[in-house]
C-alpha atoms as a PDB file:
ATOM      1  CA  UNK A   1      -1.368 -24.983 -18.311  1.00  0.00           C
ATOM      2  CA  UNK A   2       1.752 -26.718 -17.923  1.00  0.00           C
ATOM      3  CA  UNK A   3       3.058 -24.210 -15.955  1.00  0.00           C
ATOM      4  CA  UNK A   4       0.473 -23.577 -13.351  1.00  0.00           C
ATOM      5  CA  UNK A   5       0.371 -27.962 -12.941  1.00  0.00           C
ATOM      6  CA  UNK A   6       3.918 -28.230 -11.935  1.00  0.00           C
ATOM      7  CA  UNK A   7       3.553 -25.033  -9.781  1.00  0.00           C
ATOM      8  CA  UNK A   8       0.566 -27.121  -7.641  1.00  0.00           C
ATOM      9  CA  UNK A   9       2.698 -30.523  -7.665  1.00  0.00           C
ATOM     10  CA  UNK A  10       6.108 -27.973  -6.325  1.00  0.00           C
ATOM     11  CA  UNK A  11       4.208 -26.154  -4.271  1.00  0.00           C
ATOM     12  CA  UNK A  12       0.964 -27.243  -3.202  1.00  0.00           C
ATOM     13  CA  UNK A  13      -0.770 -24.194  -4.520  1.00  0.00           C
ATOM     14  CA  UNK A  14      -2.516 -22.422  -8.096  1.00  0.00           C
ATOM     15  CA  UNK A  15      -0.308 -20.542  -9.714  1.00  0.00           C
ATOM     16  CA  UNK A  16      -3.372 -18.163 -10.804  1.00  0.00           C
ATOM     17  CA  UNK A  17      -4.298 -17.785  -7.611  1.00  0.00           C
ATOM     18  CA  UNK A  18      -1.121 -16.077  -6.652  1.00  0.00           C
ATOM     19  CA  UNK A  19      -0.185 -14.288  -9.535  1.00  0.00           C
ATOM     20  CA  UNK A  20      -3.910 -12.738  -9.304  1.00  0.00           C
ATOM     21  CA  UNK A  21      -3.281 -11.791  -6.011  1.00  0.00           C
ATOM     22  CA  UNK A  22       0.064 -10.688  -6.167  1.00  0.00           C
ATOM     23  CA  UNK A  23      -1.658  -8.472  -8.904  1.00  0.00           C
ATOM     24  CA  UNK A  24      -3.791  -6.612  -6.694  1.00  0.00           C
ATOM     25  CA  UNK A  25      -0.663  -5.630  -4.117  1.00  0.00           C
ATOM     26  CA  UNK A  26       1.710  -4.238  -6.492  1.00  0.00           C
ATOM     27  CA  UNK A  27       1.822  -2.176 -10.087  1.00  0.00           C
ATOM     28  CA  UNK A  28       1.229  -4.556 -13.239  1.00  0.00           C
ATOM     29  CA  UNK A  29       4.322  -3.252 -14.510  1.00  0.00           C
ATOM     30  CA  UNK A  30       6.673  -4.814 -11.479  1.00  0.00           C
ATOM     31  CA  UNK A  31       7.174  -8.721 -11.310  1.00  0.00           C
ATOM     32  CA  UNK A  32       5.812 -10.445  -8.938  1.00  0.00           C
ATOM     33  CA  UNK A  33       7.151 -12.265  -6.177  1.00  0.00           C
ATOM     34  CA  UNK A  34       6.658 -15.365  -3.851  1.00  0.00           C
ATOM     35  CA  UNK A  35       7.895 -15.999  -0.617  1.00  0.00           C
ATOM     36  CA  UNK A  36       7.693 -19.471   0.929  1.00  0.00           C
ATOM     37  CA  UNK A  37       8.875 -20.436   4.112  1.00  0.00           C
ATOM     38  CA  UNK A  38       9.852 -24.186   4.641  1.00  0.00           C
ATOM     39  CA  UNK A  39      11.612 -26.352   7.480  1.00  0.00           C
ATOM     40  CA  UNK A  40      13.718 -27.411   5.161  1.00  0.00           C
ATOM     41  CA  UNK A  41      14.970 -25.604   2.044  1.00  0.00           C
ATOM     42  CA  UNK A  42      17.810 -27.974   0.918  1.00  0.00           C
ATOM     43  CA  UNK A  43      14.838 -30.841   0.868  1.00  0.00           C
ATOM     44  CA  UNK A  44      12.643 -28.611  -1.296  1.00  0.00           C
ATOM     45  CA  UNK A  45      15.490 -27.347  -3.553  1.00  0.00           C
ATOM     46  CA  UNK A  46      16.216 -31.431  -4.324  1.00  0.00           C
ATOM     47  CA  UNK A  47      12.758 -31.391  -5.091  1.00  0.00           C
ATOM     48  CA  UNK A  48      12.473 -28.861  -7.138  1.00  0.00           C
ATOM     49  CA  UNK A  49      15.682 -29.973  -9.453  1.00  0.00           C
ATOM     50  CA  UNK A  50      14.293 -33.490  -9.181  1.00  0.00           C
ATOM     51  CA  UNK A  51      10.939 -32.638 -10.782  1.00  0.00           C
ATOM     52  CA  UNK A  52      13.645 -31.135 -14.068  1.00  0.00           C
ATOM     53  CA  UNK A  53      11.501 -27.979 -13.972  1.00  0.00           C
ATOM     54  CA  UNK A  54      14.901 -26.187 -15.638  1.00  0.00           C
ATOM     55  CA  UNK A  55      14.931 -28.232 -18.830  1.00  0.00           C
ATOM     56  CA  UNK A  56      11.091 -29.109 -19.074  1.00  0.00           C
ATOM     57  CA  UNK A  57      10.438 -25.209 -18.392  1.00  0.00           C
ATOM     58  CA  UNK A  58      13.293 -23.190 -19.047  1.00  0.00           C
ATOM     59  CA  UNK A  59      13.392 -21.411 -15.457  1.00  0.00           C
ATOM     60  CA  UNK A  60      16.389 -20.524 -13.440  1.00  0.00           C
ATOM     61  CA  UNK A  61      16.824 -22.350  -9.950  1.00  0.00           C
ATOM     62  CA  UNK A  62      19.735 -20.562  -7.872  1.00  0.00           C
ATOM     63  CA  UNK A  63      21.678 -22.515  -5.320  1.00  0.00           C
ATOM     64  CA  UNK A  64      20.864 -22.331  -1.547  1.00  0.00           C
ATOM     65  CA  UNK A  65      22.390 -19.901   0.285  1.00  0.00           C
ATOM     66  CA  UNK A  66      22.638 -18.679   4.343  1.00  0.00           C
ATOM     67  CA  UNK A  67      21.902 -15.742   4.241  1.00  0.00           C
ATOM     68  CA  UNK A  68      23.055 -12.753   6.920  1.00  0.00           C
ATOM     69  CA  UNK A  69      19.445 -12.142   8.357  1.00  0.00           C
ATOM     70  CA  UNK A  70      19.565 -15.477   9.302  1.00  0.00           C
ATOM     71  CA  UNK A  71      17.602 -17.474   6.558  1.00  0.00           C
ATOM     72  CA  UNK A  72      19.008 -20.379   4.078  1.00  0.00           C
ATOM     73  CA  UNK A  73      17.061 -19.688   0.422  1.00  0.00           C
ATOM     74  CA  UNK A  74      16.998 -19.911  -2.683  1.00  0.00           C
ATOM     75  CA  UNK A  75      15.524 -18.549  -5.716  1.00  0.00           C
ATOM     76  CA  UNK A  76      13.265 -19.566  -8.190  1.00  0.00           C
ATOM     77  CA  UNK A  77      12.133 -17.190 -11.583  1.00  0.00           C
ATOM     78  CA  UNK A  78       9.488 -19.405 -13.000  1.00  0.00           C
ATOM     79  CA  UNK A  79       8.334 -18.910 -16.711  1.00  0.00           C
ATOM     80  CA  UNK A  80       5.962 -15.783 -16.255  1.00  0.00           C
ATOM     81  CA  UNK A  81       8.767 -13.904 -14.441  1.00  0.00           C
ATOM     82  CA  UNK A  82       7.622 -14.306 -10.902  1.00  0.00           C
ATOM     83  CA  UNK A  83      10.532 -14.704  -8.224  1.00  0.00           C
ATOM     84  CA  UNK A  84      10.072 -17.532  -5.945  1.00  0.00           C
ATOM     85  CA  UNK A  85      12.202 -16.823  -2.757  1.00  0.00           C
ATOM     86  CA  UNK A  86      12.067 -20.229  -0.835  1.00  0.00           C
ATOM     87  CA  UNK A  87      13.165 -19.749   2.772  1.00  0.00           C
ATOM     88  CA  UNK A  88      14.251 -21.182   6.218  1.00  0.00           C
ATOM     89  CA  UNK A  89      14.693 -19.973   9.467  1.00  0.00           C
ATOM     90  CA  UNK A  90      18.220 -20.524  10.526  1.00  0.00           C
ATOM     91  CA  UNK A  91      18.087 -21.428  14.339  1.00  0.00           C
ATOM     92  CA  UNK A  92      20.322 -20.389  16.625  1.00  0.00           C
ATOM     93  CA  UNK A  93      21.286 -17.219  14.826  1.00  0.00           C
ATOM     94  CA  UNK A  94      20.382 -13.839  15.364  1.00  0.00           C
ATOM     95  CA  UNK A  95      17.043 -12.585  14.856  1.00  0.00           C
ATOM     96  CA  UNK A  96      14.804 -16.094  14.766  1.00  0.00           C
END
């Protein structure tokens, strides 16, 4: 329970929700993965390492990164092994 509480203060949604849903679009046997597009991923990275979800949940928070189709991100593997992708546009850069 834990778990799916700091998943609704970071992100604004139910953790059940999504991994239910994620469930129906791919094989039980493949982890699951979240996409999020924000304005501002360095913002919501501080957030994220502000709320100590590494120590007070074990999960692994990867640095953002610009990426070369034109998004900043960074990663997220929360507890039950769902990859959280959290993205920006890059503007002025190709494709956005």
């Amino acid at each position: 329970m834990k778990v799916m509480k700091a998943c609704r203060d970071l992100f604004g949604m139910d953790l059940r929700a999504a991994r239910e849903g994620l469930e129906r679009l791919q094989p039980p046997d493949v982890v699951g993965r979240l996409n999020m597009l924000v304005e501002n991923v360095d913002d919501w990275h501080a957030h994220v390492l502000a709320a100590d979800v590494v120590a007070r949940f074990g999960v692994q928070v990867g640095d953002p990164e610009d990426r070369p189709w034109a998004m900043r991100d960074f990663t997220l593997f929360d507890p039950s092994g769902v990859l959280w992708r959290v993205a920006q546009n890059m503007p002025g850069r190709a494709g956005t």
